[in-house]
N, C-alpha and C. Protein backbone atom coordinates (compact mmCIF):
# COMPACT_ATOMS: atom_id res chain seq x y z
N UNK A 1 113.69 -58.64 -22.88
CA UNK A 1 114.03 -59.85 -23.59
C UNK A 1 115.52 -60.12 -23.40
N UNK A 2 116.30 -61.57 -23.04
CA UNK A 2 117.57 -61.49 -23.07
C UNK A 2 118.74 -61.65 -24.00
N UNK A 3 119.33 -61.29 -23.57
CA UNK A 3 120.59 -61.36 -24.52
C UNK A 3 120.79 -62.65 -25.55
N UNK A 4 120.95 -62.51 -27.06
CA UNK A 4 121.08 -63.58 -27.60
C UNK A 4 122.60 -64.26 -27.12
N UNK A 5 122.33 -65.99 -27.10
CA UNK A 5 123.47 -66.25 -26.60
C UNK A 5 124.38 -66.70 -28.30
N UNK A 6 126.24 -66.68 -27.86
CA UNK A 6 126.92 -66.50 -28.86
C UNK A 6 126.37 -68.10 -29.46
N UNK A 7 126.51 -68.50 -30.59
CA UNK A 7 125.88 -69.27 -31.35
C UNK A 7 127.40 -70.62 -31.01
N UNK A 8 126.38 -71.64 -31.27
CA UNK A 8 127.00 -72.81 -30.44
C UNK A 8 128.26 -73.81 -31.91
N UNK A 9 129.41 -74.05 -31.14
CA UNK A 9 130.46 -74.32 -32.49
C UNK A 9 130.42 -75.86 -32.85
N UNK A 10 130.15 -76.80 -32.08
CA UNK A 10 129.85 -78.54 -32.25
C UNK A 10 128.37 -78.84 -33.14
N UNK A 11 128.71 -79.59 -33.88
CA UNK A 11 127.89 -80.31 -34.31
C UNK A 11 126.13 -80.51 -33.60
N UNK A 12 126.65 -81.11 -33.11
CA UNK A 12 125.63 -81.93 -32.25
C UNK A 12 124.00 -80.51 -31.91
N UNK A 13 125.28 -79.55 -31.30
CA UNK A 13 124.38 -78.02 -30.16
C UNK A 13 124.02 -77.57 -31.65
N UNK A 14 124.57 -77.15 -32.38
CA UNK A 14 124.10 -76.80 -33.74
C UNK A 14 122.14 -77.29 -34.24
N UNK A 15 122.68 -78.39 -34.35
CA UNK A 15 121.76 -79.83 -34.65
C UNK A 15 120.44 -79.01 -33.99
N UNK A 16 121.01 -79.10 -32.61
CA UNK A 16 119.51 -79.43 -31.75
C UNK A 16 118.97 -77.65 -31.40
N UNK A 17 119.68 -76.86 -32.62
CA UNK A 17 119.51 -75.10 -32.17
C UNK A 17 118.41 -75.20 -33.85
N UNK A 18 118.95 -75.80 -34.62
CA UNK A 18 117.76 -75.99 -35.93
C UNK A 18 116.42 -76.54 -35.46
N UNK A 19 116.70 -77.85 -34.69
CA UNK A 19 115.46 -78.86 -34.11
C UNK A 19 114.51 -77.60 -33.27
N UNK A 20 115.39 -76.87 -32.41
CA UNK A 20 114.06 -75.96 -31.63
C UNK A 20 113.98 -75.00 -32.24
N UNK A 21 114.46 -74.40 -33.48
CA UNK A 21 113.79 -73.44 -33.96
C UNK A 21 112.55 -74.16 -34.72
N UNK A 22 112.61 -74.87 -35.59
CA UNK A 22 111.33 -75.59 -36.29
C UNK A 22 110.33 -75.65 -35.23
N UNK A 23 110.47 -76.43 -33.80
CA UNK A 23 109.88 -76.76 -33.16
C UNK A 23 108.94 -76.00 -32.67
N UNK A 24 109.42 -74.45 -31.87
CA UNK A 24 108.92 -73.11 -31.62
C UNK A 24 107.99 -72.60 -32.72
N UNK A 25 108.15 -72.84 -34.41
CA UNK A 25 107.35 -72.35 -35.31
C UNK A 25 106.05 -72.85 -34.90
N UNK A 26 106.43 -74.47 -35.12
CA UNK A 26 105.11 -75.68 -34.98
C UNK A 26 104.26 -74.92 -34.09
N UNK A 27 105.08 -75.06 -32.69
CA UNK A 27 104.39 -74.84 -30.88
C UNK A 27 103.25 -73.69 -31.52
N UNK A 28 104.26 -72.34 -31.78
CA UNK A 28 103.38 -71.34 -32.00
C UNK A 28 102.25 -71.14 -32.88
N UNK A 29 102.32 -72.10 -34.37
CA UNK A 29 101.22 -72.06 -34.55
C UNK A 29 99.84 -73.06 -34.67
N UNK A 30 100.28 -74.13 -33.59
CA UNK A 30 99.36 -74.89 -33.04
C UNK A 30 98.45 -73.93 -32.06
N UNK A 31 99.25 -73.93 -30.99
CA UNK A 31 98.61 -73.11 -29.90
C UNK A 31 98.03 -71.24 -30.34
N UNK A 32 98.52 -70.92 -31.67
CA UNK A 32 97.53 -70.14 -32.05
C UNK A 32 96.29 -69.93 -32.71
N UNK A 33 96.03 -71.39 -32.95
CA UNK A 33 95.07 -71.99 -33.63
C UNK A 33 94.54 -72.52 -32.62
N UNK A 34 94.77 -72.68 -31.17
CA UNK A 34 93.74 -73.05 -30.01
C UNK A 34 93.30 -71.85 -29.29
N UNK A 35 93.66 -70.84 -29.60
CA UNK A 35 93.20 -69.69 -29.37
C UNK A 35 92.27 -69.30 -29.73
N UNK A 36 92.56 -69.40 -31.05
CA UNK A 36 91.43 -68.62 -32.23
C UNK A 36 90.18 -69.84 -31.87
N UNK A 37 90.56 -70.84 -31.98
CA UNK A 37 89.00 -71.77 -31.76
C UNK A 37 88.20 -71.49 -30.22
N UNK A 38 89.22 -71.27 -29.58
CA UNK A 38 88.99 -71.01 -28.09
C UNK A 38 87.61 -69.81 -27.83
N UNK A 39 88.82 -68.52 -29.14
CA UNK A 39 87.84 -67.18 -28.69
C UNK A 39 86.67 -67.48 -29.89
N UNK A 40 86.74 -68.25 -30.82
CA UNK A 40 85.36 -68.38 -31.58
C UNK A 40 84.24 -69.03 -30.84
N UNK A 41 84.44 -69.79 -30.07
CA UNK A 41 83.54 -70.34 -29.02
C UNK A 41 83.49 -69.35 -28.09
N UNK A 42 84.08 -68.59 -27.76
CA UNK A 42 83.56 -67.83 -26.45
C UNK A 42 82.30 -66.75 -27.12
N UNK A 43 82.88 -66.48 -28.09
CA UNK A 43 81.77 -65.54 -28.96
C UNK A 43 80.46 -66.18 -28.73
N UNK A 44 80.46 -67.20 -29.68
CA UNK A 44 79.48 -68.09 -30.16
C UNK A 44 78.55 -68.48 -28.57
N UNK A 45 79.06 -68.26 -27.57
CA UNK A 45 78.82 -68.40 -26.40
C UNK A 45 78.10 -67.19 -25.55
N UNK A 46 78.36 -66.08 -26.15
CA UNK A 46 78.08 -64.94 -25.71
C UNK A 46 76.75 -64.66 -26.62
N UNK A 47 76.94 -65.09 -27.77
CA UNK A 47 75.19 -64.90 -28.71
C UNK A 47 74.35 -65.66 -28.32
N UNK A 48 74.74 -67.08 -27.26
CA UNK A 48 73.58 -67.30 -26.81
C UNK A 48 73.05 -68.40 -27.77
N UNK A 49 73.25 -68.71 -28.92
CA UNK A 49 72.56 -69.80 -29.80
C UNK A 49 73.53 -71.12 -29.51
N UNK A 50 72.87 -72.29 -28.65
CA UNK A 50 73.47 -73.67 -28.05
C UNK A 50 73.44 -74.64 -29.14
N UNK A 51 73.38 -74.47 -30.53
CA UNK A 51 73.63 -75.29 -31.22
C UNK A 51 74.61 -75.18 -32.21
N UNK A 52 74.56 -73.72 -32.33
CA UNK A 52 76.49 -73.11 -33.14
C UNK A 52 77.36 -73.51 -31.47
N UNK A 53 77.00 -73.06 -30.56
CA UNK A 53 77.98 -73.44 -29.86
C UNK A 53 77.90 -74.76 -29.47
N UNK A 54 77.44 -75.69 -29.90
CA UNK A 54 77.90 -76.89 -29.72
C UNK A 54 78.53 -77.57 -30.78
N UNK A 55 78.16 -76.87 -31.88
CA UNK A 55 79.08 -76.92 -32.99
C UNK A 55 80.86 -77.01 -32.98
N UNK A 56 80.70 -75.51 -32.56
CA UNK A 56 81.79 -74.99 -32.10
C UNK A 56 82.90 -75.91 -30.82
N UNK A 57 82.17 -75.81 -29.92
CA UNK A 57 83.04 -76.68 -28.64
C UNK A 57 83.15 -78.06 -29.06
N UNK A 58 82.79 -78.58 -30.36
CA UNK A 58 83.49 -80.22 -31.13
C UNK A 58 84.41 -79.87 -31.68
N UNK A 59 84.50 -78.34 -32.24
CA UNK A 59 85.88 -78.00 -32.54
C UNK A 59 86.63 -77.44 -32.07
N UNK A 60 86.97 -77.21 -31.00
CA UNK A 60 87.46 -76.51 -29.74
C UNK A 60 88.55 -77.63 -29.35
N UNK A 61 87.37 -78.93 -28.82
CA UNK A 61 87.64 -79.89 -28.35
C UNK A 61 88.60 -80.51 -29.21
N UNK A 62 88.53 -80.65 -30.59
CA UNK A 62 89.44 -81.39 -31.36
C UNK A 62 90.59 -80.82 -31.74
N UNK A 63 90.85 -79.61 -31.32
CA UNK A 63 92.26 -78.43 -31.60
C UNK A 63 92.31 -78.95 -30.39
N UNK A 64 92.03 -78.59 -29.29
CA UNK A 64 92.67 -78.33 -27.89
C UNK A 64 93.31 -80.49 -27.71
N UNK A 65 92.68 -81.28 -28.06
CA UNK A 65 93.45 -82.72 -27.94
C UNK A 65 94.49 -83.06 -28.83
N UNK A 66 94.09 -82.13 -30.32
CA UNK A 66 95.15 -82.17 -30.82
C UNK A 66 96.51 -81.72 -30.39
N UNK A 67 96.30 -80.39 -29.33
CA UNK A 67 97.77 -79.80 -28.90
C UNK A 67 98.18 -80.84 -28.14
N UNK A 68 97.35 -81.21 -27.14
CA UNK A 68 97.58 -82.44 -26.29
C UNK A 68 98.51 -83.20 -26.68
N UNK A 69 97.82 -83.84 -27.96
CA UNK A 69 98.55 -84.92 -28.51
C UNK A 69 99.74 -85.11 -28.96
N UNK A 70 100.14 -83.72 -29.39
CA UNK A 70 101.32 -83.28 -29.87
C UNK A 70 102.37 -82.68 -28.48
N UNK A 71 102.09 -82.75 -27.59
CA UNK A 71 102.89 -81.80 -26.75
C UNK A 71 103.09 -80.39 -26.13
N UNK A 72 102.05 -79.72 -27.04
CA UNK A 72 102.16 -78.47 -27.18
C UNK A 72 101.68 -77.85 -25.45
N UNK A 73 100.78 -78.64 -25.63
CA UNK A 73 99.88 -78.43 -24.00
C UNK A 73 99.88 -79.58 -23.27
N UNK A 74 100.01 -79.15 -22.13
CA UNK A 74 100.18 -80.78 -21.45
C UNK A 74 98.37 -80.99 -21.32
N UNK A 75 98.60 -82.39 -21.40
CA UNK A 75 96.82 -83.13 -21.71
C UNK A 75 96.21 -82.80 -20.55
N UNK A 76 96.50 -82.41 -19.30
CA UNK A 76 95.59 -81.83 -18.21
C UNK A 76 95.26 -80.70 -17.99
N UNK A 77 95.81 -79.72 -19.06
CA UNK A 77 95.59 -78.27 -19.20
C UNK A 77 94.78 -78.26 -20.65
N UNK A 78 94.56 -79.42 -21.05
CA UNK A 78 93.41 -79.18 -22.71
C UNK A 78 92.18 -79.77 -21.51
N UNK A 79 92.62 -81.09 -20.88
CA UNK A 79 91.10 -81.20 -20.18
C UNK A 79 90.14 -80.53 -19.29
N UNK A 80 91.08 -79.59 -18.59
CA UNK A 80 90.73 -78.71 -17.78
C UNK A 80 90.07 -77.48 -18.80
N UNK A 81 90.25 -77.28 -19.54
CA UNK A 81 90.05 -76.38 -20.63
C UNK A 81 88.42 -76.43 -21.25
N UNK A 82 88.80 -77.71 -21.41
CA UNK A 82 87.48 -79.05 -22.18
C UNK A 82 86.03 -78.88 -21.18
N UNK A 83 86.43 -78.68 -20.57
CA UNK A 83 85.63 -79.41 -19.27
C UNK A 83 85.31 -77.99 -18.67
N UNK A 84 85.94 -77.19 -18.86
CA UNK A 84 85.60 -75.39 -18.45
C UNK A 84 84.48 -75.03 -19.47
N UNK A 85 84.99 -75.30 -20.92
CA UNK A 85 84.19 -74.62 -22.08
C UNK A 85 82.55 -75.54 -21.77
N UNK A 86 82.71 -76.83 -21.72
CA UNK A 86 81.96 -77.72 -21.60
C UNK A 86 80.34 -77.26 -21.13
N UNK A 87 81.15 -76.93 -19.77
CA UNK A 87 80.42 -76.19 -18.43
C UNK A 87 79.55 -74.95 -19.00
N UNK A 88 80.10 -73.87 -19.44
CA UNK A 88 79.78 -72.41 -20.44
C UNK A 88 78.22 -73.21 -21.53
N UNK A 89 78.81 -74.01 -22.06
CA UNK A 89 77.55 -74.43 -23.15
C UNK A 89 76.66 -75.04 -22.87
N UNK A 90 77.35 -75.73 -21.75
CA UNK A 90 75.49 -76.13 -21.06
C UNK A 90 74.35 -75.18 -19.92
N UNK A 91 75.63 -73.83 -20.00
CA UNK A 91 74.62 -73.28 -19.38
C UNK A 91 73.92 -72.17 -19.76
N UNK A 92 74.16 -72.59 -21.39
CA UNK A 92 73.02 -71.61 -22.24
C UNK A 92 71.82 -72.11 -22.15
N UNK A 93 70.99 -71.03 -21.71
CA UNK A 93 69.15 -71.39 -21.42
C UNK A 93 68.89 -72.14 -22.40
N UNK A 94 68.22 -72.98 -22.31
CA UNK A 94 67.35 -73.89 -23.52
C UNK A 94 66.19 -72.98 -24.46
N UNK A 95 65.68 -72.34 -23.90
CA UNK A 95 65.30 -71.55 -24.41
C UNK A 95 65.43 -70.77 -25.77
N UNK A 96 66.64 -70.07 -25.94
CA UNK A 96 67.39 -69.72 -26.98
C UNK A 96 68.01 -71.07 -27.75
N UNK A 97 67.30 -72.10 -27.78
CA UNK A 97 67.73 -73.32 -28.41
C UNK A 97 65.96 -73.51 -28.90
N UNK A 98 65.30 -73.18 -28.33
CA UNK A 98 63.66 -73.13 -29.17
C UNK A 98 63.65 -72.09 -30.13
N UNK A 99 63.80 -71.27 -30.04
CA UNK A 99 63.79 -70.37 -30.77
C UNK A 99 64.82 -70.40 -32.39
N UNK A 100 65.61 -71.17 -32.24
CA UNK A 100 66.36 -71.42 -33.45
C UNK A 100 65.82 -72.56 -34.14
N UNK A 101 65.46 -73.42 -33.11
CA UNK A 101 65.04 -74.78 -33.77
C UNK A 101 63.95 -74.99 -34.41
N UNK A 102 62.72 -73.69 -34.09
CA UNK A 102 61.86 -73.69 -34.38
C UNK A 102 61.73 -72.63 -35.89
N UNK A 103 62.76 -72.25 -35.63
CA UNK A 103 62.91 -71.04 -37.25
C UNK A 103 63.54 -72.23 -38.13
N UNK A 104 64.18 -73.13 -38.03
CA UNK A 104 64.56 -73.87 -39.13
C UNK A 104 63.82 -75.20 -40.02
């Protein structure tokens, strides 16, 4: 990790050393909250039941545009994302989608 640099004496560098610390809080816990939705869908993906995980990848989808929206992620790395998970849930057998639908 590098060296902290000596702390800045103008106004202004001051200013904008508060602005990116807030900012870094935000970043980090946006994008750790696209994580966590990220790996709850991958789960939900791995059990195999296509209707929690379609559940799930509406909320995936709505964290991951939210970072978008905000900056956090640039919007072609949430779509690429979108469009990866997308892919994963449709290629749960239908099958394991009878079997739930028919227990409820």
């Amino acid at each position: 990790m590098p060296a902290k640099a000596r702390p800045k004496k103008n106004l202004s560098a001051m200013k904008r050393v508060r602005q990116n610390e807030k900012r870094n809080l935000r970043n980090r816990s946006v994008l750790s909250g696209v994580k966590t939705t990220v790996k709850k869908l991958e789960a939900t993906i791995d059990s195999g039941n296509r209707v929690d995980a379609g559940k799930a990848l509406l909320q995936a989808i709505k964290t991951l545009d939210k970072a978008a929206t905000k900056g956090v992620i640039h919007k072609n790395t949430a779509s690429r994302n979108i469009s990866r998970l997308t892919k994963k849930v449709n290629a749960i057998p239908p099958k394991a989608d009878l079997t739930t639908a028919g227990a409820a």
